[in-house]
C-alpha atoms as a PDB file:
ATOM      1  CA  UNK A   1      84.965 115.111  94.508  1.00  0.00           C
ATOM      2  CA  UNK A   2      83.130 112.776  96.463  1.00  0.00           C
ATOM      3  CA  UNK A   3      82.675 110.205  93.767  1.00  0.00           C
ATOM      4  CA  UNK A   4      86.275 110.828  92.415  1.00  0.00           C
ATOM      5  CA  UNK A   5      87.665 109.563  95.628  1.00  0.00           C
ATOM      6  CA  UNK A   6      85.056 106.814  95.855  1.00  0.00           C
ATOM      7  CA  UNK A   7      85.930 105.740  92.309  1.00  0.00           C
ATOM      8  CA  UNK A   8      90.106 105.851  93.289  1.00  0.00           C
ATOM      9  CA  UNK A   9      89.661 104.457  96.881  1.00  0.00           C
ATOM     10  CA  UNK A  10      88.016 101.024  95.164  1.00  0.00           C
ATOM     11  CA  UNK A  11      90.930 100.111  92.820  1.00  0.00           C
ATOM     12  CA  UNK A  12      93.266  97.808  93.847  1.00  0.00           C
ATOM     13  CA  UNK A  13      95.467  98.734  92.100  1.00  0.00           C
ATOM     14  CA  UNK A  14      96.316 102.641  94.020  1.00  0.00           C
ATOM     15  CA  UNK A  15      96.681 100.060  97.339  1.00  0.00           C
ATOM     16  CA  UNK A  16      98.959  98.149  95.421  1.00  0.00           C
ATOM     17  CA  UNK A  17     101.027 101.184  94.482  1.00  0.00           C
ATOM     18  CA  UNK A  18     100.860 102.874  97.917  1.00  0.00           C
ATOM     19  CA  UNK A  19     102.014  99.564  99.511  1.00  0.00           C
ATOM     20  CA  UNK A  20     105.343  99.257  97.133  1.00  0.00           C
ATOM     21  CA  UNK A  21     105.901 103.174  97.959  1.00  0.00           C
ATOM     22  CA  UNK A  22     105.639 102.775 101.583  1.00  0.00           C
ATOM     23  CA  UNK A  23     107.559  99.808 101.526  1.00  0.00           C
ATOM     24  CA  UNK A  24     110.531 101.164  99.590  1.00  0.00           C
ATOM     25  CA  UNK A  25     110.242 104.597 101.539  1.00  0.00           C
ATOM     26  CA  UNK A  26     111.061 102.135 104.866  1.00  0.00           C
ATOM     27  CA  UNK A  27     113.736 100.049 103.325  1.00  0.00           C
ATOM     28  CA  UNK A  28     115.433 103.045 101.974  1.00  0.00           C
ATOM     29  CA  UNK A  29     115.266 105.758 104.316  1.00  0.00           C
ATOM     30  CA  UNK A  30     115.357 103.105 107.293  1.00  0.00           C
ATOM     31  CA  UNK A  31     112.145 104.459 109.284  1.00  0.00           C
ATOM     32  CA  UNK A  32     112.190 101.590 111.914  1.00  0.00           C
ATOM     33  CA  UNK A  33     109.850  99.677 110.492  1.00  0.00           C
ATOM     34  CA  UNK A  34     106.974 101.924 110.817  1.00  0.00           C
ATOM     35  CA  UNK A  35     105.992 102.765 107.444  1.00  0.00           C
ATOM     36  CA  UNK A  36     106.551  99.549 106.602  1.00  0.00           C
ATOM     37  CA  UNK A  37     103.798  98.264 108.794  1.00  0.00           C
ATOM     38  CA  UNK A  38     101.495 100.666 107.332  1.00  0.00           C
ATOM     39  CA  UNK A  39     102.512  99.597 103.790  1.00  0.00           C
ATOM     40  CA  UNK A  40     101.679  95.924 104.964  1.00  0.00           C
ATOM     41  CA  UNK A  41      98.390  97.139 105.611  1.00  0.00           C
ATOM     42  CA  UNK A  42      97.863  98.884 102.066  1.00  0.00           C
ATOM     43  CA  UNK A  43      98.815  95.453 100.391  1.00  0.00           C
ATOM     44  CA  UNK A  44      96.040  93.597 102.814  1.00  0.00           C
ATOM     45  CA  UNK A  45      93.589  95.836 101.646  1.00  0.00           C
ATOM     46  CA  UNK A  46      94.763  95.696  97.837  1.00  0.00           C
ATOM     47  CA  UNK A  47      94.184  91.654  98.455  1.00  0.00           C
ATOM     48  CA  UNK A  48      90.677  92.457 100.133  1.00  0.00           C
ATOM     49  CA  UNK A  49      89.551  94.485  97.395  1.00  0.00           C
ATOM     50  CA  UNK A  50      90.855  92.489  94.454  1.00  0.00           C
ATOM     51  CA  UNK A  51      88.815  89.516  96.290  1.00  0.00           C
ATOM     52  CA  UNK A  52      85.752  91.778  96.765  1.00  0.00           C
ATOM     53  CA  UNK A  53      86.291  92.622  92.938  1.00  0.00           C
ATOM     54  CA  UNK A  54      86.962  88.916  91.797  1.00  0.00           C
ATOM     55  CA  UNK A  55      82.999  87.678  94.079  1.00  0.00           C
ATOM     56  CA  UNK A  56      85.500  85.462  96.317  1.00  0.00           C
ATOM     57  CA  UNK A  57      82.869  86.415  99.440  1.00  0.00           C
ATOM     58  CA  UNK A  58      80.195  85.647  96.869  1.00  0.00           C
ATOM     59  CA  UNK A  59      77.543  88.800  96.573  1.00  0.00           C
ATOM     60  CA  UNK A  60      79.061  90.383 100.029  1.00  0.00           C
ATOM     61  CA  UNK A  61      79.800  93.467  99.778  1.00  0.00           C
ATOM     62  CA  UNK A  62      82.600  94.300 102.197  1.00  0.00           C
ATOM     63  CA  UNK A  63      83.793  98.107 101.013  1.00  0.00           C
ATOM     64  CA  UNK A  64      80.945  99.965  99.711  1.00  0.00           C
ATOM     65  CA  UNK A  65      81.990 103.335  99.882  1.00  0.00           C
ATOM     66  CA  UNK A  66      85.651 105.262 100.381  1.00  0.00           C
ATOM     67  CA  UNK A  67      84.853 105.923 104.271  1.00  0.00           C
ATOM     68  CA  UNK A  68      84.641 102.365 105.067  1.00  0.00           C
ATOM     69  CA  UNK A  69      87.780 101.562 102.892  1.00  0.00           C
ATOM     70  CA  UNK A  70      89.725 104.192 105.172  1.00  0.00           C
ATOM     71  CA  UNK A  71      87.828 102.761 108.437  1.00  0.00           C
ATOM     72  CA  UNK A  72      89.353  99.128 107.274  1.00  0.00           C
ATOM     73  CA  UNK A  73      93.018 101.080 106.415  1.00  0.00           C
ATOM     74  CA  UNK A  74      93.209 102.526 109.587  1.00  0.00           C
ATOM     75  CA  UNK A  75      92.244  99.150 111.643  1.00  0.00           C
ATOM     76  CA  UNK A  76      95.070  97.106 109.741  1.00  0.00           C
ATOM     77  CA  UNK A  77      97.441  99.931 110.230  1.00  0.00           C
ATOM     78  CA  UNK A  78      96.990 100.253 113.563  1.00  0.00           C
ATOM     79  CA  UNK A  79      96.955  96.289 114.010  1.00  0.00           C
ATOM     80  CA  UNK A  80      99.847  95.747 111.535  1.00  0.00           C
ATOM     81  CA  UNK A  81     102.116  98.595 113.556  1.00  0.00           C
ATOM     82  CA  UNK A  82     101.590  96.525 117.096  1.00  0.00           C
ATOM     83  CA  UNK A  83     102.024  92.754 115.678  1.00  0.00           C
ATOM     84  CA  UNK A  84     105.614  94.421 113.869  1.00  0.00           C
ATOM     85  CA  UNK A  85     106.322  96.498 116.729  1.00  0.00           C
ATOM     86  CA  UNK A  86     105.601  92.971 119.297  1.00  0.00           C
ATOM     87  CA  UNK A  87     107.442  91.226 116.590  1.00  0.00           C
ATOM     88  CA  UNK A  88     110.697  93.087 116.377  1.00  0.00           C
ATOM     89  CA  UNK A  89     111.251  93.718 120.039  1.00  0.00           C
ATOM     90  CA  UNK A  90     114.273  93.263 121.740  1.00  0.00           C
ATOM     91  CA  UNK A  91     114.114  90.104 124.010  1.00  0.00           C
ATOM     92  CA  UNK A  92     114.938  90.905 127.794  1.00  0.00           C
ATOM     93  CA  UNK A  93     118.056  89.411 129.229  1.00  0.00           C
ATOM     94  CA  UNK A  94     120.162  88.800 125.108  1.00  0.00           C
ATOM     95  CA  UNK A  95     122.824  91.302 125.126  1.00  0.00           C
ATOM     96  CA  UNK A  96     122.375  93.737 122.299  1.00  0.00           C
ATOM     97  CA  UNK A  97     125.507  93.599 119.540  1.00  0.00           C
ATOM     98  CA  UNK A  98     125.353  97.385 119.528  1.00  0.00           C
ATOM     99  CA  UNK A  99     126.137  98.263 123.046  1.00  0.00           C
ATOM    100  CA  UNK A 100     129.854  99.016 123.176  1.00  0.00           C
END
């Protein structure tokens, strides 16, 4: 199991599919952004391993197993939530449209 999730972890390509899920899932069923952050942070890491893949940091190795892809996953999660979230807030002192 361990080397199944290793092997599935390392593609690109699952990232890649994950991110366009996550990013529909927002757009349609209007989750405030959240998910969407999170699917922003499946596409970094479907960039990061493609480059780890293609030698762009040269013999680096950068993700060498599946706990340090998820370690990686959760840190641009996390950071992709606040810069959205610090993004998107509502500037003090503009009167919102919505308030009737």
């Amino acid at each position: 199991m361990d080397s199944l999730l290793g092997y599935w972890s390392l593609q690109p390509e699952v990232w890649l599919i994950l991110a366009l899920v996550l990013v529909g899932a927002d757009i349609v069923l209007g989750l405030q952004y959240f998910v969407l952050s999170i699917g922003v942070a499946a596409l970094l890491l479907a960039g990061a391993l493609l480059a780890q893949q293609n030698l762009w940091f040269g013999d680096a190795v950068v993700f060498e197993t599946w706990r340090g892809v998820g370690i990686w996953f959760a840190v641009l999660s996390v950071a992709s939530v606040l810069l959205i979230k610090l993004l998107t807030r509502q500037r003090r002192g503009q009167p919102d449209i919505n308030e009737y």
